[in-house]
Protein backbone atom coordinates (compact mmCIF):
# COMPACT_ATOMS: atom_id res chain seq x y z
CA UNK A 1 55.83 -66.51 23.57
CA UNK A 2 55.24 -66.57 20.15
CA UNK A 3 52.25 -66.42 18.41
CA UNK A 4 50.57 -70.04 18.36
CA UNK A 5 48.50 -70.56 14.67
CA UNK A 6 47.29 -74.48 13.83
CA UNK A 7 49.21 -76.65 11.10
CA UNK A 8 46.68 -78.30 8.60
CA UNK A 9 47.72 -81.40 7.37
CA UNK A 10 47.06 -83.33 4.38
CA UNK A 11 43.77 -82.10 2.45
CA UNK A 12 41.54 -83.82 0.26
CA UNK A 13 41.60 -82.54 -2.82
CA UNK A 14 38.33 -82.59 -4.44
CA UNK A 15 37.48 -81.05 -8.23
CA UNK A 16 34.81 -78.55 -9.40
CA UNK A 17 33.87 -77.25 -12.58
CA UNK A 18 31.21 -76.20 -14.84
CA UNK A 19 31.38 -77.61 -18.93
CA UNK A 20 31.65 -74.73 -20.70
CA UNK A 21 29.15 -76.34 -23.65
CA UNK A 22 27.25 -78.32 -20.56
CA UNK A 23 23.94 -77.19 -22.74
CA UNK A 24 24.98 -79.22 -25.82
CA UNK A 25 25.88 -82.00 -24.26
CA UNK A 26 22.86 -82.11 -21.96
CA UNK A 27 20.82 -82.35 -25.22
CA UNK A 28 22.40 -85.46 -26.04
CA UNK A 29 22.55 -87.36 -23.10
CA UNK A 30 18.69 -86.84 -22.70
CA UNK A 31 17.89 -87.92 -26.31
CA UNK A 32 20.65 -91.07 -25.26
CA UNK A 33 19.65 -91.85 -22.34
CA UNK A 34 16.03 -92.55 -21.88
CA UNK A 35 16.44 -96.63 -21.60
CA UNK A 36 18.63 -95.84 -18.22
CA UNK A 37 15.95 -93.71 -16.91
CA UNK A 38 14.18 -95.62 -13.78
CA UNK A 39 11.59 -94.54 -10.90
CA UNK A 40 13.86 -94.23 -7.74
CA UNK A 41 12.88 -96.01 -4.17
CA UNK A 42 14.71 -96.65 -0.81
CA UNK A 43 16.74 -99.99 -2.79
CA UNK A 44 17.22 -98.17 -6.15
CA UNK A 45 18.54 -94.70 -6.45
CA UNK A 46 21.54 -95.97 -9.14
CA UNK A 47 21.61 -97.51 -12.23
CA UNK A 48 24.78 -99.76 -11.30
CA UNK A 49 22.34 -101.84 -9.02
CA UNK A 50 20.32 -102.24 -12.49
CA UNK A 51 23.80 -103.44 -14.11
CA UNK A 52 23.26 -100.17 -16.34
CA UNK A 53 26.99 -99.43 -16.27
CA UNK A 54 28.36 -98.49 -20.19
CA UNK A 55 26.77 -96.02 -20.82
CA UNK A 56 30.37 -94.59 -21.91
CA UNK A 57 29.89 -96.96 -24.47
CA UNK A 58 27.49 -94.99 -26.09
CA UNK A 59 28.88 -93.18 -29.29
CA UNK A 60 26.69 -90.27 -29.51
CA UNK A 61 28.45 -89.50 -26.17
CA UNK A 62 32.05 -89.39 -27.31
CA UNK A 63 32.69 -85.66 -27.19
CA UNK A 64 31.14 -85.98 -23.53
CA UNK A 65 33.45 -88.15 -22.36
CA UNK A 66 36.19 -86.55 -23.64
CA UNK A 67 36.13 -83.57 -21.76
CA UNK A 68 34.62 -85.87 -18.89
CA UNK A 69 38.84 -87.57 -19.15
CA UNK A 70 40.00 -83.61 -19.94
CA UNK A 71 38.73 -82.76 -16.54
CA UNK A 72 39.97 -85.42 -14.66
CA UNK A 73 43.30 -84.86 -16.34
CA UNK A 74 42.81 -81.25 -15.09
CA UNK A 75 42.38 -82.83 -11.51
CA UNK A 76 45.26 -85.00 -11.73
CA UNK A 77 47.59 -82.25 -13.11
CA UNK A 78 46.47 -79.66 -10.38
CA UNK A 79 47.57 -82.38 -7.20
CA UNK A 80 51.29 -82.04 -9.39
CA UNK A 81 51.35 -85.76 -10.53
CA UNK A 82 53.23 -86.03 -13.82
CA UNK A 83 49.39 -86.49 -15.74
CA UNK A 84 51.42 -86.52 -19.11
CA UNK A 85 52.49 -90.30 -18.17
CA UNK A 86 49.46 -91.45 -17.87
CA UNK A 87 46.31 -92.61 -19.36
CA UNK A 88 42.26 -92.62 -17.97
CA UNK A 89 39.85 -95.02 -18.61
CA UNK A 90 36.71 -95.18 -17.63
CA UNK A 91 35.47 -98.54 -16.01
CA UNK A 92 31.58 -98.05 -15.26
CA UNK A 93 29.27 -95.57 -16.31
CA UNK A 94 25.63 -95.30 -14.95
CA UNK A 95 22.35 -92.78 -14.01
CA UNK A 96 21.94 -91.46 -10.35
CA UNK A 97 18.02 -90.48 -10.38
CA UNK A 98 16.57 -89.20 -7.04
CA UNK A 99 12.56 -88.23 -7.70
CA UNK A 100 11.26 -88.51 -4.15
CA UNK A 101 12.04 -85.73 -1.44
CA UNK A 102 12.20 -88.22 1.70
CA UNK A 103 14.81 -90.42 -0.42
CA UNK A 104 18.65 -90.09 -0.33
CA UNK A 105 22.00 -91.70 -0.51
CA UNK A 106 23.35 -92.98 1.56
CA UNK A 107 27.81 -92.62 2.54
CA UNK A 108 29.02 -94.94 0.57
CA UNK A 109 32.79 -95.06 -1.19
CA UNK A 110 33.66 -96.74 -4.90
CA UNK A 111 36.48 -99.70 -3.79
CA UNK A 112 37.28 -99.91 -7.42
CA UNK A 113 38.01 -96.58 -8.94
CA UNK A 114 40.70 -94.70 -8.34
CA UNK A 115 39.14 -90.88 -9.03
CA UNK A 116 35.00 -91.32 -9.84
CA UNK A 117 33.45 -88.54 -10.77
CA UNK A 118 29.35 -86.96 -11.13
CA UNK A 119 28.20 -84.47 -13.89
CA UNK A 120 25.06 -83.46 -12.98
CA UNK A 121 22.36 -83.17 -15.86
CA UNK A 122 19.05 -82.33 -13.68
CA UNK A 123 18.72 -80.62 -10.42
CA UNK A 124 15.54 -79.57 -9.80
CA UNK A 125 15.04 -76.53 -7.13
CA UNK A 126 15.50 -77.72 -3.67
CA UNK A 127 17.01 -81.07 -4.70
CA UNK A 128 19.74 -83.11 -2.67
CA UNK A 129 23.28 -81.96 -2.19
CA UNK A 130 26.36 -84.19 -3.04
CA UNK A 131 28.08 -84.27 0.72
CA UNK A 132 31.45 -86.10 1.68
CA UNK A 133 32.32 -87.42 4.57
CA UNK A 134 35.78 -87.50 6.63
CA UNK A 135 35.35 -90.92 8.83
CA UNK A 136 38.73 -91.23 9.70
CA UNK A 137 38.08 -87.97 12.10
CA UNK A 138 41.69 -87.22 13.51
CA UNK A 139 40.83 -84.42 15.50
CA UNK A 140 38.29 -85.92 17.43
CA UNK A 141 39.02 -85.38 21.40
CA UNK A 142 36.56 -87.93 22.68
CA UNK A 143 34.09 -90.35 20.35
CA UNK A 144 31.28 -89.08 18.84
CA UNK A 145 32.38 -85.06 19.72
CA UNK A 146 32.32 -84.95 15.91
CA UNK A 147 29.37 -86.27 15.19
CA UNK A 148 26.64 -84.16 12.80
CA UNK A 149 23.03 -85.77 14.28
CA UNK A 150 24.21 -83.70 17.63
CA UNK A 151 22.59 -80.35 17.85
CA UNK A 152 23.63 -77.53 19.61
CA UNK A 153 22.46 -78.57 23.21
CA UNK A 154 24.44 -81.46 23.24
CA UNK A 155 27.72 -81.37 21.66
CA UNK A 156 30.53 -79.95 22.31
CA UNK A 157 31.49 -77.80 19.49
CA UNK A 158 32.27 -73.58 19.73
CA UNK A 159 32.03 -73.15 16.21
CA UNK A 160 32.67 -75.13 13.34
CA UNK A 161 35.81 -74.84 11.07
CA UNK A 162 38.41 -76.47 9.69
CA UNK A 163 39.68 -78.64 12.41
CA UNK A 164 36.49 -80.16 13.55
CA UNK A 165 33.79 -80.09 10.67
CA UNK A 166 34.00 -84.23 9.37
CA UNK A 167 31.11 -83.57 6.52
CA UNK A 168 31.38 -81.34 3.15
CA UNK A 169 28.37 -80.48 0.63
CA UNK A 170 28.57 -78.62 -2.77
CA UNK A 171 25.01 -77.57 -4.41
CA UNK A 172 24.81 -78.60 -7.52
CA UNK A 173 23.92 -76.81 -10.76
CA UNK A 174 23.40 -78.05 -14.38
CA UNK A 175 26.73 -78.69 -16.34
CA UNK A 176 28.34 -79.02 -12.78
CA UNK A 177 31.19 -81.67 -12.99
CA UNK A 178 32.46 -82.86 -9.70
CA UNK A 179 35.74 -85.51 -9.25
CA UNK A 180 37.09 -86.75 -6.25
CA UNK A 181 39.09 -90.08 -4.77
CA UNK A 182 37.10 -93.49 -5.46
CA UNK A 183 37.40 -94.26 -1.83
CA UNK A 184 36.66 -90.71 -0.82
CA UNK A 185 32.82 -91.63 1.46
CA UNK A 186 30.11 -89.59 -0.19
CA UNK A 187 26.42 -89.20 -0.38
CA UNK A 188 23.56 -86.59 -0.34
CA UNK A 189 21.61 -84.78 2.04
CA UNK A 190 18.50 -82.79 1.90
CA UNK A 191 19.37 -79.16 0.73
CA UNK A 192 19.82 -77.42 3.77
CA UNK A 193 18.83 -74.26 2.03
CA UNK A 194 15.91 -75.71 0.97
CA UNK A 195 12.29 -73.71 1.50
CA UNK A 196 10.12 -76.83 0.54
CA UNK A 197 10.47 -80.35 -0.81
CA UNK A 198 11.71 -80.48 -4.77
CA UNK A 199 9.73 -81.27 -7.01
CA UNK A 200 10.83 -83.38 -9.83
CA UNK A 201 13.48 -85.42 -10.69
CA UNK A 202 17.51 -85.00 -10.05
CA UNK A 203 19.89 -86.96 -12.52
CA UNK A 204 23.20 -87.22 -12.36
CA UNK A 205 25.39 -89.30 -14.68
CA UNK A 206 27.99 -90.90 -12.58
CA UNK A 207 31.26 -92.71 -13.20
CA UNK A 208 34.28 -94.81 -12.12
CA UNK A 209 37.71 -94.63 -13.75
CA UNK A 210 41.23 -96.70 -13.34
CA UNK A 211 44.25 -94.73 -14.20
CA UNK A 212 47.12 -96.46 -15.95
CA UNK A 213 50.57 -95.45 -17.04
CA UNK A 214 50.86 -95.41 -20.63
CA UNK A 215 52.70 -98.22 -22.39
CA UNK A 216 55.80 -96.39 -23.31
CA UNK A 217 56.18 -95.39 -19.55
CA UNK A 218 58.60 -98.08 -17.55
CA UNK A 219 61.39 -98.26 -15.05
CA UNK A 220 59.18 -97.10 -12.26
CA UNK A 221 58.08 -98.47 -9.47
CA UNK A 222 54.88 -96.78 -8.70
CA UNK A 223 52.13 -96.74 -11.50
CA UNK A 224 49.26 -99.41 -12.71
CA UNK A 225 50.70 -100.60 -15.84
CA UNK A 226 49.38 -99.85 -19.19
CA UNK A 227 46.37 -102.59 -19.87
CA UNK A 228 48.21 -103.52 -23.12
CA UNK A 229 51.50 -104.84 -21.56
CA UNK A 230 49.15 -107.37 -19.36
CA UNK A 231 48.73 -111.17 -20.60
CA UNK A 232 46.56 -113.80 -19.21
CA UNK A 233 47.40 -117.02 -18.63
CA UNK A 234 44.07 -119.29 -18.19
C-alpha cells in the first residue's frame, strides 16, 4: 500500500503586513482622529454603531489610505486575480476601541465588503487578539467535536492541526495591517498569552472596501462594473 498523506482543500487566504512608515502615519491619525475616539462598553466597541464611518474622507489621511489600497492590491495580486483590471474603493471607514479587559467582540462578518481590512494603531500589552472563525466546519465527524469552549476532558480531539482547528488568532503589533474576505467571521479573544489584564486602550482603524473593474475593462462576464458606467433611473 502506498503511503496515505491528507489533501487540503481550498484555504482562506488571509493578508499580513507591517507599514513600513506605520510611525508617521500613526502620528497623524492620532492628531486626526480624536472626535472618533469613544469610551467602549458591552453595546459599543465600534465607531460604525456611532455612524462614524468616513473617516477615509479625511485629507490629512490620504497617504494612509493609499498604501491602505497598495496593500490590498498586494492581497488581491498574491490569490493570482488579474489586480491590474481593477479598481478599490473604500466604502466605510471607522475606530475599533476596546479599553476594558472583560470586553470583546464578538464573531461577526461584514455582508457588504468584499475584502475589509484592520490597521492597528494601539495595542496595549496583553490586549485582545483579532481571531477568525471557520463555521462552515467540513471536517467535523459528529456536531460540536469541533467546538473551542470544550476542554480537554471532554472532547474528542488528539491534537490540534490543520484538519480540525475551526478558530485562527494573529497578535497584533503597531503598524500591523491585516486584510481578509468581508464575509470571512471574525472577532477577538482575550490574549491567550496574556500574564494579567491590559491596561489601556486598543485602537484599531477598521475598514470595508467594494472592488470594481475599471471602466475601460468590458466583455467579461465576471466583475462589478466600474461605478462610472452605472445610471439611475428614479
Amino acid at each position: 500500500m502506498s503511503e496515505p498523506e491528507l489533501v487540503f482543500l481550498f484555504p482562506t487566504a488571509i493578508y499580513k503586513s507591517t507599514f513600513d512608515n506605520y510611525e508617521q502615519h500613526n502620528q497623524l491619525l492620532r492628531k486626526n482622529l480624536k472626535q472618533y475616539i469613544f469610551e467602549s462598553s458591552s453595546e459599543l466597541l465600534t465607531g460604525e454603531y456611532n455612524g462614524q464611518t468616513d473617516i477615509h474622507f479625511i485629507p490629512e489621511l490620504e497617504d494612509f489610505f493609499k498604501e491602505v489600497s497598495s496593500n490590498i492590491r498586494s492581497y488581491i495580486y498574491g490569490m493570482g486575480f488579474k489586480e491590474h483590471l481593477m479598481d478599490i474603493y473604500i466604502t466605510k471607514c471607522w475606530l475599533s476601541i476596546i479599553d476594558k479587559d472583560d470586553l470583546h467582540m464578538r464573531y461577526h462578518n461584514h455582508t457588504s465588503s468584499d475584502i475589509s481590512f484592520v490597521y492597528y494603531l494601539d495595542v496595549p500589552e496583553n490586549s485582545d487578539v483579532i481571531s477568525f472563525a471557520n463555521m462552515h466546519k467540513p471536517n467535523e465527524i459528529f456536531p460540536g467535536s469541533l467546538d473551542d469552549c470544550r476542554d480537554e476532558q471532554h472532547n474528542l480531539i488528539r491534537e490540534y492541526n490543520t484538519a480540525n482547528y475551526n478558530t485562527y488568532h494573529f497578535f497584533p503589533h503597531e503598524g500591523m495591517f491585516v486584510a481578509f474576505p468581508g464575509g470571512l467571521n471574525h472577532g477577538t479573544i482575550a490574549n491567550p498569552k496574556a500574564t494579567k489584564p491590559f491596561q489601556g486602550r486598543r485602537i484599531a482603524v477598521v475598514g470595508d472596501t467594494s472592488i470594481h473593474l475599471k471602466p475601460e475593462v468590458k466583455g467579461l462576464e465576471v466583475g462589478r462594473i466600474a461605478p462610472e458606467l452605472i445610471k439611475k433611473f428614479s
